[in-house]
PDB file of N, CA and C in Angstrom:
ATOM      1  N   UNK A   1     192.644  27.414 275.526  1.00  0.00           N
ATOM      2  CA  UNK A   1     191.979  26.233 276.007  1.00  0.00           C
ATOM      3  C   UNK A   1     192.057  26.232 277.534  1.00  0.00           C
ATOM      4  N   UNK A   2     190.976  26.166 278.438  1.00  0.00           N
ATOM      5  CA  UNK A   2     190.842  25.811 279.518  1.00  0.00           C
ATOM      6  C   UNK A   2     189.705  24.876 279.891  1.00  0.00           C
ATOM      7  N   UNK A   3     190.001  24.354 281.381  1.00  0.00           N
ATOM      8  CA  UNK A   3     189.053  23.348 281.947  1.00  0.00           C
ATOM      9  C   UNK A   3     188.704  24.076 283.227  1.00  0.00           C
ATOM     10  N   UNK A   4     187.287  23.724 284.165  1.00  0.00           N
ATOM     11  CA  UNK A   4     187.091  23.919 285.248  1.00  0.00           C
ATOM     12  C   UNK A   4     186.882  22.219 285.604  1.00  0.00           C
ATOM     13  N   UNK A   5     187.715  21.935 286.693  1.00  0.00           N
ATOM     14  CA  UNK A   5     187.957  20.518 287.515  1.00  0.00           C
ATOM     15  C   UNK A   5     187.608  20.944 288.738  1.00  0.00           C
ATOM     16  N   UNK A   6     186.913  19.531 289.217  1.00  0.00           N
ATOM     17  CA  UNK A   6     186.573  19.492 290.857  1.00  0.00           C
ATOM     18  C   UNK A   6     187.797  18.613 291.266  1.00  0.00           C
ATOM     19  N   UNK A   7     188.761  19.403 291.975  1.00  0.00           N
ATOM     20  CA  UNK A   7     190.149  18.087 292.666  1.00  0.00           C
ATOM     21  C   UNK A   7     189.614  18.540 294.230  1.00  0.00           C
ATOM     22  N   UNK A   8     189.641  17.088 294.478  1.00  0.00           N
ATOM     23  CA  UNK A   8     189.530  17.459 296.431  1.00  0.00           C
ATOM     24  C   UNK A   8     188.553  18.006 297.018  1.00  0.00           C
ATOM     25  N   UNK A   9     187.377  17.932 296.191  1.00  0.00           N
ATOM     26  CA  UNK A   9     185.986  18.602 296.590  1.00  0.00           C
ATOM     27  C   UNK A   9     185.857  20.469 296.043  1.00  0.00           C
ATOM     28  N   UNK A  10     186.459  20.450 295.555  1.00  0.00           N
ATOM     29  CA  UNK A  10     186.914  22.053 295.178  1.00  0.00           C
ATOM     30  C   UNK A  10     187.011  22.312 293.688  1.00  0.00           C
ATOM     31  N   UNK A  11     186.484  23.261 293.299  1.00  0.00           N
ATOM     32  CA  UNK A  11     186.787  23.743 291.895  1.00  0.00           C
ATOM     33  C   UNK A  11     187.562  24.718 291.702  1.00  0.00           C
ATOM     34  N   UNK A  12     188.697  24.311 290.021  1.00  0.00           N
ATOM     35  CA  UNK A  12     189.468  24.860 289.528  1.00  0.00           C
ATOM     36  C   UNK A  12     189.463  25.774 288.320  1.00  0.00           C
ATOM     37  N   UNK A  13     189.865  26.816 287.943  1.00  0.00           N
ATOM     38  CA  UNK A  13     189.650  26.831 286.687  1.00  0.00           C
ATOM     39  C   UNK A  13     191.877  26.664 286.573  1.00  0.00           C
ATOM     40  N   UNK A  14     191.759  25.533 284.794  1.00  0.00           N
ATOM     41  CA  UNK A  14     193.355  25.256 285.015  1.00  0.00           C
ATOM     42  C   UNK A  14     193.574  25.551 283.590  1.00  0.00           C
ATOM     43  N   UNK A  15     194.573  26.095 283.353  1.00  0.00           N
ATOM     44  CA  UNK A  15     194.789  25.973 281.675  1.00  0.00           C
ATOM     45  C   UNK A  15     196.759  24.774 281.414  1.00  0.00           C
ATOM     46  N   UNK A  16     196.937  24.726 280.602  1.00  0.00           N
ATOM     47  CA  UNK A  16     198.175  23.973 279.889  1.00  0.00           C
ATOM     48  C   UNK A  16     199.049  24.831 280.870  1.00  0.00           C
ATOM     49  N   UNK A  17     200.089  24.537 281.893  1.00  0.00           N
ATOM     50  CA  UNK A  17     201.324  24.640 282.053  1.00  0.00           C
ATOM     51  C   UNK A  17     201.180  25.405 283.307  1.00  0.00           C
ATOM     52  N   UNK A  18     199.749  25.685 283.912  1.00  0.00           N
ATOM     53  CA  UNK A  18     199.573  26.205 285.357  1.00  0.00           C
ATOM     54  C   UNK A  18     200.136  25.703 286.462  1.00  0.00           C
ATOM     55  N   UNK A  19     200.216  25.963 287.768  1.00  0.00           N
ATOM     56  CA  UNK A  19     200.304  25.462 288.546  1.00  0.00           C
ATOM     57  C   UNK A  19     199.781  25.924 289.880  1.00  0.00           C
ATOM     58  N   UNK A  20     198.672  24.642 290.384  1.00  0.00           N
ATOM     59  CA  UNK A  20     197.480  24.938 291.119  1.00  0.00           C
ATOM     60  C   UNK A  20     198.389  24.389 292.433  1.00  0.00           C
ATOM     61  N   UNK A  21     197.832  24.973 293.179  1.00  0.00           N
ATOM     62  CA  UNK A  21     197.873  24.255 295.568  1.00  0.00           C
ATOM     63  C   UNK A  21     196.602  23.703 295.520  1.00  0.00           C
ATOM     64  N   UNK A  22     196.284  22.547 295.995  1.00  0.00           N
ATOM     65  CA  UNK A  22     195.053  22.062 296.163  1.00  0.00           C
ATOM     66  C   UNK A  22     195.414  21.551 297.978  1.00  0.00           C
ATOM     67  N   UNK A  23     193.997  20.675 298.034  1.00  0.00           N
ATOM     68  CA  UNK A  23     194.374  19.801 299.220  1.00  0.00           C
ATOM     69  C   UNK A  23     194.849  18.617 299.089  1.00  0.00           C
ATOM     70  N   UNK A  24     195.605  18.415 299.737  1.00  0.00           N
ATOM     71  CA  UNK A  24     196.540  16.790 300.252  1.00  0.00           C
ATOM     72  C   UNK A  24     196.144  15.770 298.676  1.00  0.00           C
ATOM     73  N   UNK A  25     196.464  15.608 297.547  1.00  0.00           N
ATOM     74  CA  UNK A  25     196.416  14.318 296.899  1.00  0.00           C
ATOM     75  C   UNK A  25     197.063  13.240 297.211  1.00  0.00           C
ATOM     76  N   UNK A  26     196.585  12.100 297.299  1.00  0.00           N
ATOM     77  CA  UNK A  26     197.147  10.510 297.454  1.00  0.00           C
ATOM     78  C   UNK A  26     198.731  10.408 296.460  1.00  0.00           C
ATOM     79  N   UNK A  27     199.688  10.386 296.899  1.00  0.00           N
ATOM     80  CA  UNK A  27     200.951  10.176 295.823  1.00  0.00           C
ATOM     81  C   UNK A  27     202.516  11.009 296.263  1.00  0.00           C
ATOM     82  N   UNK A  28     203.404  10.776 295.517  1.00  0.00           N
ATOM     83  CA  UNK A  28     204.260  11.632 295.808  1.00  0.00           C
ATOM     84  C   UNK A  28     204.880  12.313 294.824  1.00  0.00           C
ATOM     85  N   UNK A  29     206.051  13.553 295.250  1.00  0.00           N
ATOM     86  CA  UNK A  29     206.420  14.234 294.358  1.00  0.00           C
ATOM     87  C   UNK A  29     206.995  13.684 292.993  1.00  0.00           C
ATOM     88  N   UNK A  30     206.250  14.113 291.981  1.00  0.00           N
ATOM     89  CA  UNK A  30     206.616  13.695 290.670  1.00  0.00           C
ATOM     90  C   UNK A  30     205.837  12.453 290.020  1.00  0.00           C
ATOM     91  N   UNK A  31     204.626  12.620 290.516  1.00  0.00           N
ATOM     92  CA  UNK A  31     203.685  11.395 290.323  1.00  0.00           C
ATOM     93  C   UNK A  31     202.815  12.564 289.431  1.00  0.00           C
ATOM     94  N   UNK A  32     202.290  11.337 288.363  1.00  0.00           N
ATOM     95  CA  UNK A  32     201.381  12.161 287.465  1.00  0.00           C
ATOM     96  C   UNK A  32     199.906  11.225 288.080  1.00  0.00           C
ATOM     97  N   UNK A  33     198.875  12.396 287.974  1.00  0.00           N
ATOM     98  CA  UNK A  33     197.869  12.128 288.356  1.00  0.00           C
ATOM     99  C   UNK A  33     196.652  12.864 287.118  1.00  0.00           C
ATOM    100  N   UNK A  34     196.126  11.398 287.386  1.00  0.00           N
ATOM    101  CA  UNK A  34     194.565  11.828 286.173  1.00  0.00           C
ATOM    102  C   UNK A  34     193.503  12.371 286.557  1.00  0.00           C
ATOM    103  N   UNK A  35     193.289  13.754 286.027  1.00  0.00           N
ATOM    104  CA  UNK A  35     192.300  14.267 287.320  1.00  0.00           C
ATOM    105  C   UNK A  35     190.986  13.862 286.006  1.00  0.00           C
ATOM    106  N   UNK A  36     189.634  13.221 285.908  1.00  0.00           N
ATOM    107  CA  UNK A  36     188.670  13.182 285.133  1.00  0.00           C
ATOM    108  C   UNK A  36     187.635  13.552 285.542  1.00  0.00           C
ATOM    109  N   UNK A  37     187.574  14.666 286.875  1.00  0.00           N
ATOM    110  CA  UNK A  37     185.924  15.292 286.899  1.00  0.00           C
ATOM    111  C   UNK A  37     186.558  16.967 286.044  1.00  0.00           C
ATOM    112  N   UNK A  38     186.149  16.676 285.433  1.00  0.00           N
ATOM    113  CA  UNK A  38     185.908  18.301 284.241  1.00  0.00           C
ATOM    114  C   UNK A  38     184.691  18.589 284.277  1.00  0.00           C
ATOM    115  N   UNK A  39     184.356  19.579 284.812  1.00  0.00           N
ATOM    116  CA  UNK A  39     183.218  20.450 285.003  1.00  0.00           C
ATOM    117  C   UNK A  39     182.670  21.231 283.663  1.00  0.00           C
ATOM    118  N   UNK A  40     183.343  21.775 283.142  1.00  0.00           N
ATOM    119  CA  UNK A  40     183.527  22.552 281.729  1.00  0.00           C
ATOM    120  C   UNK A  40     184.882  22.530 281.139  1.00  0.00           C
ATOM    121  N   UNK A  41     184.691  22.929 279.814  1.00  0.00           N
ATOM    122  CA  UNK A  41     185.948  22.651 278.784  1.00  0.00           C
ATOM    123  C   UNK A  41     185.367  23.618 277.661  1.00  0.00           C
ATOM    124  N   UNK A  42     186.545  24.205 277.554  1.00  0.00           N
ATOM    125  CA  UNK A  42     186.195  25.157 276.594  1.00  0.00           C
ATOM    126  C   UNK A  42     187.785  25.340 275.634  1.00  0.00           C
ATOM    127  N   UNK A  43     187.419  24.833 274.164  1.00  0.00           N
ATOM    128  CA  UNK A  43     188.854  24.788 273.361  1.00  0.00           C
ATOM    129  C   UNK A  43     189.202  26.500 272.454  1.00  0.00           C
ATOM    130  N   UNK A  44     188.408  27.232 273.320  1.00  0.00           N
ATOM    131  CA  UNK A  44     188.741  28.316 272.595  1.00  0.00           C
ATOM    132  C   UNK A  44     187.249  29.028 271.215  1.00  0.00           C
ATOM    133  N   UNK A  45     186.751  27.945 270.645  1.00  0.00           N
ATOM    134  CA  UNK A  45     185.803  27.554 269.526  1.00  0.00           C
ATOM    135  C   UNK A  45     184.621  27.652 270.275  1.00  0.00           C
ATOM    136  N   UNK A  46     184.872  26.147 271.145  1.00  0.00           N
ATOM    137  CA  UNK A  46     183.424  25.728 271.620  1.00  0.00           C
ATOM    138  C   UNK A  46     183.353  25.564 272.883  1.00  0.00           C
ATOM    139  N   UNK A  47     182.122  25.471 273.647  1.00  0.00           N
ATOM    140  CA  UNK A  47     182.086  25.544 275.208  1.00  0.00           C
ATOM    141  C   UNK A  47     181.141  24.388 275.542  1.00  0.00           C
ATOM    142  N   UNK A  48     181.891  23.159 276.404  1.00  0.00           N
ATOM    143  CA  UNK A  48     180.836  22.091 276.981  1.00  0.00           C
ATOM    144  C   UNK A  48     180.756  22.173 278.380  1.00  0.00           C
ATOM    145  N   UNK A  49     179.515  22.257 278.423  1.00  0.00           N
ATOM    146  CA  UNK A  49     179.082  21.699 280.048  1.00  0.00           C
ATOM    147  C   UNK A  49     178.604  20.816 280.078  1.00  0.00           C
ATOM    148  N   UNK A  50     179.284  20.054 281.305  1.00  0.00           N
ATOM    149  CA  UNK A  50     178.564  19.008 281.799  1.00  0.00           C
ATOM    150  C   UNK A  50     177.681  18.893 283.071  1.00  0.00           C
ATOM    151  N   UNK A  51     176.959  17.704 282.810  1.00  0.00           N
ATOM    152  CA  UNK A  51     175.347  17.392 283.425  1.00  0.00           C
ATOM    153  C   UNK A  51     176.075  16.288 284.176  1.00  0.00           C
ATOM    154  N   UNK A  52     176.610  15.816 285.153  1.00  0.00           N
ATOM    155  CA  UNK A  52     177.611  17.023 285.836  1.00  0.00           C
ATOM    156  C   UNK A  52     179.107  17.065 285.835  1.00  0.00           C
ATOM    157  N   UNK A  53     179.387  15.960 284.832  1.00  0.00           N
ATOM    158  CA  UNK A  53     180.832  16.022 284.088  1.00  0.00           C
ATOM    159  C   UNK A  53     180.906  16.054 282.829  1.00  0.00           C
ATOM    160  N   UNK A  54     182.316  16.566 282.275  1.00  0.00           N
ATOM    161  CA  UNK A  54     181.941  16.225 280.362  1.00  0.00           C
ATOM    162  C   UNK A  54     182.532  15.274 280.619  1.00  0.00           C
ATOM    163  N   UNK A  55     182.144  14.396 279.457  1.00  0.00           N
ATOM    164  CA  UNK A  55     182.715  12.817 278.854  1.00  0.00           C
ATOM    165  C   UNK A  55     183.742  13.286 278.021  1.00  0.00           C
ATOM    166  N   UNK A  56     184.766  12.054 278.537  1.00  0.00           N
ATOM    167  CA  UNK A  56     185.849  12.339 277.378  1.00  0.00           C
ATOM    168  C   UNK A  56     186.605  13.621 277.315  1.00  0.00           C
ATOM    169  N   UNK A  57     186.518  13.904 278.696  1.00  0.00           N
ATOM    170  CA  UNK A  57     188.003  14.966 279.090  1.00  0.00           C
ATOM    171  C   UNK A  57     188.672  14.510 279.866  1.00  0.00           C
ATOM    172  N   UNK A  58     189.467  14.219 280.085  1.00  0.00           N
ATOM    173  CA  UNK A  58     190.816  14.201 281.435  1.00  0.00           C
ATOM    174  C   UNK A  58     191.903  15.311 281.442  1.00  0.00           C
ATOM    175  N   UNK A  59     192.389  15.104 282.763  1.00  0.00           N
ATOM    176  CA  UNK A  59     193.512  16.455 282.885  1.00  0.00           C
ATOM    177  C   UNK A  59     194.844  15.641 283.248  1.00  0.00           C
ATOM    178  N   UNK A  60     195.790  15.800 282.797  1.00  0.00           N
ATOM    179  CA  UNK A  60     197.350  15.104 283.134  1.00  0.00           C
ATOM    180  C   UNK A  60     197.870  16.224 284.029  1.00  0.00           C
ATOM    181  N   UNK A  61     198.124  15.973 285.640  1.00  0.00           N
ATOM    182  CA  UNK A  61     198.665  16.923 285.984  1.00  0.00           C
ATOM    183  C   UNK A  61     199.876  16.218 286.732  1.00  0.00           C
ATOM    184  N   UNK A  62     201.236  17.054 287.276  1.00  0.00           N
ATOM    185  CA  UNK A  62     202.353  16.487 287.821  1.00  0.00           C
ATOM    186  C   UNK A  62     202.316  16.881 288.875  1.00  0.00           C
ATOM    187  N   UNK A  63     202.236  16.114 290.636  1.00  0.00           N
ATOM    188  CA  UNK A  63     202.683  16.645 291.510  1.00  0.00           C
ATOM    189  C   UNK A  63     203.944  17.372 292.075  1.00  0.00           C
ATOM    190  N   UNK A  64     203.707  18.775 292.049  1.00  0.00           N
ATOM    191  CA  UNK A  64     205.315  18.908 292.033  1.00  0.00           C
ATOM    192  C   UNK A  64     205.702  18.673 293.526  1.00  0.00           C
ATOM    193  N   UNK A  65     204.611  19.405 294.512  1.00  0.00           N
ATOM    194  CA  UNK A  65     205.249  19.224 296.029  1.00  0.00           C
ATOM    195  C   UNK A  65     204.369  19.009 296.861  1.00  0.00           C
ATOM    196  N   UNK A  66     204.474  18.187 297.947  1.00  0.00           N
ATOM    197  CA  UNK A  66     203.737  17.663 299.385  1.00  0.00           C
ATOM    198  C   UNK A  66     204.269  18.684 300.229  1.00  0.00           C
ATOM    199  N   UNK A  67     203.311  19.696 300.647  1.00  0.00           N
ATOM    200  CA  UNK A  67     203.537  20.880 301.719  1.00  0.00           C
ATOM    201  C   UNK A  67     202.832  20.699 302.275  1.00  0.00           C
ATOM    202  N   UNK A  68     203.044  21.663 303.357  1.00  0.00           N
ATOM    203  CA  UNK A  68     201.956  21.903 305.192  1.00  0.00           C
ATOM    204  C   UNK A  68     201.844  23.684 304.597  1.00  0.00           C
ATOM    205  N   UNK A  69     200.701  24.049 304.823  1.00  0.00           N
ATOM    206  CA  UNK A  69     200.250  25.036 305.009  1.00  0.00           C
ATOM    207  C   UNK A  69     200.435  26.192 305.958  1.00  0.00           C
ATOM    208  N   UNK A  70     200.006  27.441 305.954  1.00  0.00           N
ATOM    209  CA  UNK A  70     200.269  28.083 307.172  1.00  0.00           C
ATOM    210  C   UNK A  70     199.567  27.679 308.659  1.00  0.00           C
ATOM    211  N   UNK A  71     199.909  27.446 309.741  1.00  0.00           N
ATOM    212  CA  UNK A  71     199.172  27.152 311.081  1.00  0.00           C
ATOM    213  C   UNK A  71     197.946  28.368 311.091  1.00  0.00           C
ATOM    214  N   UNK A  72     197.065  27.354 311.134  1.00  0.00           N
ATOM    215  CA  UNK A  72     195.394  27.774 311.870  1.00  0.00           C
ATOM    216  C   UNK A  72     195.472  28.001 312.792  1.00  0.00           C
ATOM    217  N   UNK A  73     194.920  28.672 314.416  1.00  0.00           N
ATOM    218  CA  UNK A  73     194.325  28.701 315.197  1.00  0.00           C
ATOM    219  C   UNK A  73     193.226  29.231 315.578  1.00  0.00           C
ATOM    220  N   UNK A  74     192.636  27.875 316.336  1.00  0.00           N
ATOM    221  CA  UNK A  74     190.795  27.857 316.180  1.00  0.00           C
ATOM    222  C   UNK A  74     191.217  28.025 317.918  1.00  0.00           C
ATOM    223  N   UNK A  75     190.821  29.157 318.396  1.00  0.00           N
ATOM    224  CA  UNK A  75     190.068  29.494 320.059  1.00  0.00           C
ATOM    225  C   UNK A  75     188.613  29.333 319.980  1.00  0.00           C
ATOM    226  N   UNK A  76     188.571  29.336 321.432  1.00  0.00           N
ATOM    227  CA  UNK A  76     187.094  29.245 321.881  1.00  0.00           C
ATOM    228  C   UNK A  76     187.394  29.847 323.349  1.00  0.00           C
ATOM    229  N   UNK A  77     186.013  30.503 323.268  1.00  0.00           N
ATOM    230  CA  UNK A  77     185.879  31.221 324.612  1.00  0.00           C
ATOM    231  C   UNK A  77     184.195  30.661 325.163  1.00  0.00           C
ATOM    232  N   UNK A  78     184.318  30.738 326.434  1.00  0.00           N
ATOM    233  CA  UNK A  78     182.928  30.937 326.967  1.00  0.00           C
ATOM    234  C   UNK A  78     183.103  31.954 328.159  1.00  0.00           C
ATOM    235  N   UNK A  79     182.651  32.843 328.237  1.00  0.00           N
ATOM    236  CA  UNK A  79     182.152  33.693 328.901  1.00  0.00           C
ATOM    237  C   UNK A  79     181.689  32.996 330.440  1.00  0.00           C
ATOM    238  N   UNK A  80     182.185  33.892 331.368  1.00  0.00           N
ATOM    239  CA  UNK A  80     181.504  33.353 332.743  1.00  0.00           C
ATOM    240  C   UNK A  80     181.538  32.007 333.738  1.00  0.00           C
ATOM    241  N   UNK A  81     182.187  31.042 332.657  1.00  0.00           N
ATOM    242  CA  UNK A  81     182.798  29.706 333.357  1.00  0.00           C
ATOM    243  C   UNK A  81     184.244  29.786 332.841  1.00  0.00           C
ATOM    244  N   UNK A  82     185.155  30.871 332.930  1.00  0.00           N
ATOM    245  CA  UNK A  82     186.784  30.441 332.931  1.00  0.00           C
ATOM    246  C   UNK A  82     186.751  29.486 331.687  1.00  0.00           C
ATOM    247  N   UNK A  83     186.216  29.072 330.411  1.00  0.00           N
ATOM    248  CA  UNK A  83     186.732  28.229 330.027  1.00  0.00           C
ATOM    249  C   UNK A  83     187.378  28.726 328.422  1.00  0.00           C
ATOM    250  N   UNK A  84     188.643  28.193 328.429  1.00  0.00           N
ATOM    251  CA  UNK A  84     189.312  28.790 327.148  1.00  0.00           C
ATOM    252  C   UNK A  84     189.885  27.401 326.469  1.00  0.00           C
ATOM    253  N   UNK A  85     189.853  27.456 325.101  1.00  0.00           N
ATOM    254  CA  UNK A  85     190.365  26.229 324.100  1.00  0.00           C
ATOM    255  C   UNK A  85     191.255  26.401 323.312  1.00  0.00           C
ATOM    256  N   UNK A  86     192.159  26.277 323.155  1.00  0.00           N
ATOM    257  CA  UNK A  86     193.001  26.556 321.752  1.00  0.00           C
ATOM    258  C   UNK A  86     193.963  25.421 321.530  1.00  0.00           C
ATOM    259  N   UNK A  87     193.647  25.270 320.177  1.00  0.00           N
ATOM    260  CA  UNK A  87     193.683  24.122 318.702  1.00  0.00           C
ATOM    261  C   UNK A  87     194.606  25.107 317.667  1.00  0.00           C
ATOM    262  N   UNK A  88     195.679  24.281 317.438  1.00  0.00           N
ATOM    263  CA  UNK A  88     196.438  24.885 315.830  1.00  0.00           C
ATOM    264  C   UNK A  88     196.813  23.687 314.818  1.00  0.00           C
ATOM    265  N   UNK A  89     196.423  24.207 314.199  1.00  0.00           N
ATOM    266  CA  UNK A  89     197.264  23.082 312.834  1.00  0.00           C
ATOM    267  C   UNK A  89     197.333  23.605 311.338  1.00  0.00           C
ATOM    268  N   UNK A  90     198.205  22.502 310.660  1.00  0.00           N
ATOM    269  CA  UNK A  90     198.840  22.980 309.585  1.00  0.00           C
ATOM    270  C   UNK A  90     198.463  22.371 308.374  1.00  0.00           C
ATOM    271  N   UNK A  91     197.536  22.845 307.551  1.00  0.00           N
ATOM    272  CA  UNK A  91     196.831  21.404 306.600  1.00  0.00           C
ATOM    273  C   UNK A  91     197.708  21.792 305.720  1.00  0.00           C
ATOM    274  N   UNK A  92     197.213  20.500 304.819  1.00  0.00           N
ATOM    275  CA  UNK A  92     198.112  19.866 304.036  1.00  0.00           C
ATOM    276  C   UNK A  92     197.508  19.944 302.729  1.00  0.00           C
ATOM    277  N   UNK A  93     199.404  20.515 301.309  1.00  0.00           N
ATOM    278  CA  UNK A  93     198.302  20.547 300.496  1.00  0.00           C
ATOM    279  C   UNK A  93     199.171  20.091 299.403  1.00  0.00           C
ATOM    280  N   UNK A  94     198.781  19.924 298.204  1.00  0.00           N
ATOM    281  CA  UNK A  94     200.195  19.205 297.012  1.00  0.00           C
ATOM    282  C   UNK A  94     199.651  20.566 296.111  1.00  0.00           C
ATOM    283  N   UNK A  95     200.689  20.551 295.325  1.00  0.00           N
ATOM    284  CA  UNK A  95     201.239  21.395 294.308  1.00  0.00           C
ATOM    285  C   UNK A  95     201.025  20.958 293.412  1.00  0.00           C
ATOM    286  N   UNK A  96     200.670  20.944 292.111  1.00  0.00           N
ATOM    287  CA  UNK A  96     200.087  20.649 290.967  1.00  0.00           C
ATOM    288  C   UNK A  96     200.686  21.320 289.920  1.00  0.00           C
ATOM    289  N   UNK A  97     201.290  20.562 288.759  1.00  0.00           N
ATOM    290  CA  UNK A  97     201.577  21.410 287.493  1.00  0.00           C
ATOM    291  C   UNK A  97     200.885  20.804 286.311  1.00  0.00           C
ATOM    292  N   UNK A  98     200.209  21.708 285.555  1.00  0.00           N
ATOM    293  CA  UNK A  98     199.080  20.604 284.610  1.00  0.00           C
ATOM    294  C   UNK A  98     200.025  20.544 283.711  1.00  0.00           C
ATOM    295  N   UNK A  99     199.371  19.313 282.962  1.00  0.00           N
ATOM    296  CA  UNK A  99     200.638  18.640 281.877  1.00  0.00           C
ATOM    297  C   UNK A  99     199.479  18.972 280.666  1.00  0.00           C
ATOM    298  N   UNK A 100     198.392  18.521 280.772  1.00  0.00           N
ATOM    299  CA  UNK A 100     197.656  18.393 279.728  1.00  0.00           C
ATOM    300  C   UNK A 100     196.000  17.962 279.633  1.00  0.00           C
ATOM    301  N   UNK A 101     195.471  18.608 279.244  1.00  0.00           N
ATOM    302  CA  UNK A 101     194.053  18.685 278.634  1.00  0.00           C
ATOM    303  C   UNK A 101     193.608  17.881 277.599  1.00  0.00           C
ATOM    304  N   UNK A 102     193.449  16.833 277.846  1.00  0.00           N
ATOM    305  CA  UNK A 102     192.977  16.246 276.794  1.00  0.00           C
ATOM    306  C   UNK A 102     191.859  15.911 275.988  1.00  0.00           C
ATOM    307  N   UNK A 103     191.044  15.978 275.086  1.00  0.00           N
ATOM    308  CA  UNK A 103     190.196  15.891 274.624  1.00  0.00           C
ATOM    309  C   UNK A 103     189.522  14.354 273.945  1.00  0.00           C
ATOM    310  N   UNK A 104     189.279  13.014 274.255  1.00  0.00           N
ATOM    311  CA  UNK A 104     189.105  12.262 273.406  1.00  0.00           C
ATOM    312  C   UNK A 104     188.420  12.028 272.361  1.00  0.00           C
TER     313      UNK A 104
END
């Protein structure tokens, strides 16, 4: 049994007992969160797609951790006027352990 979920603008494919990095979710460690955009669901048998979610799936997943990512740095150059930019940062992302697939 697996699902494909959109968490955070992004698609997953997740099965029972995975554990996904996404971006930053609202909550803290050890908060269960209902993820209900399911893209597809497939129990092994049968395969639904949705137009543009299925009905009557949700995902139980557990935040396990609030992390910072590896540091970015975004330069910029321009040529011929001396001018140089540099920007770093560290996005942010939670840890995810799925609990459960549910089917209603």
């Amino acid at each position: 049994m697996f699902a494909i979920a959109a968490i955070a603008g992004k698609q997953y494919k997740v099965t029972k007992g995975d554990t996904v990095t996404v971006d930053r979710l609202a909550g803290n460690a050890g908060d269960i969160v209902t993820l209900d955009r399911v893209l597809l669901y497939s129990d092994g048998k049968k395969v639904a797609v949705g137009k543009p979610t299925v009905a009557n799936v949700t995902i139980k997943a557990k935040i396990i951790k609030q992390e910072k990512g590896e540091k970015i740095d975004v330069r910029r150059f321009k040529s011929k006027v001396r001018h140089r930019r540099h920007i770093g940062f560290r996005p942010e992302h939670s840890a995810l352990e799925i609990i459960s697939i549910v089917n209603a």
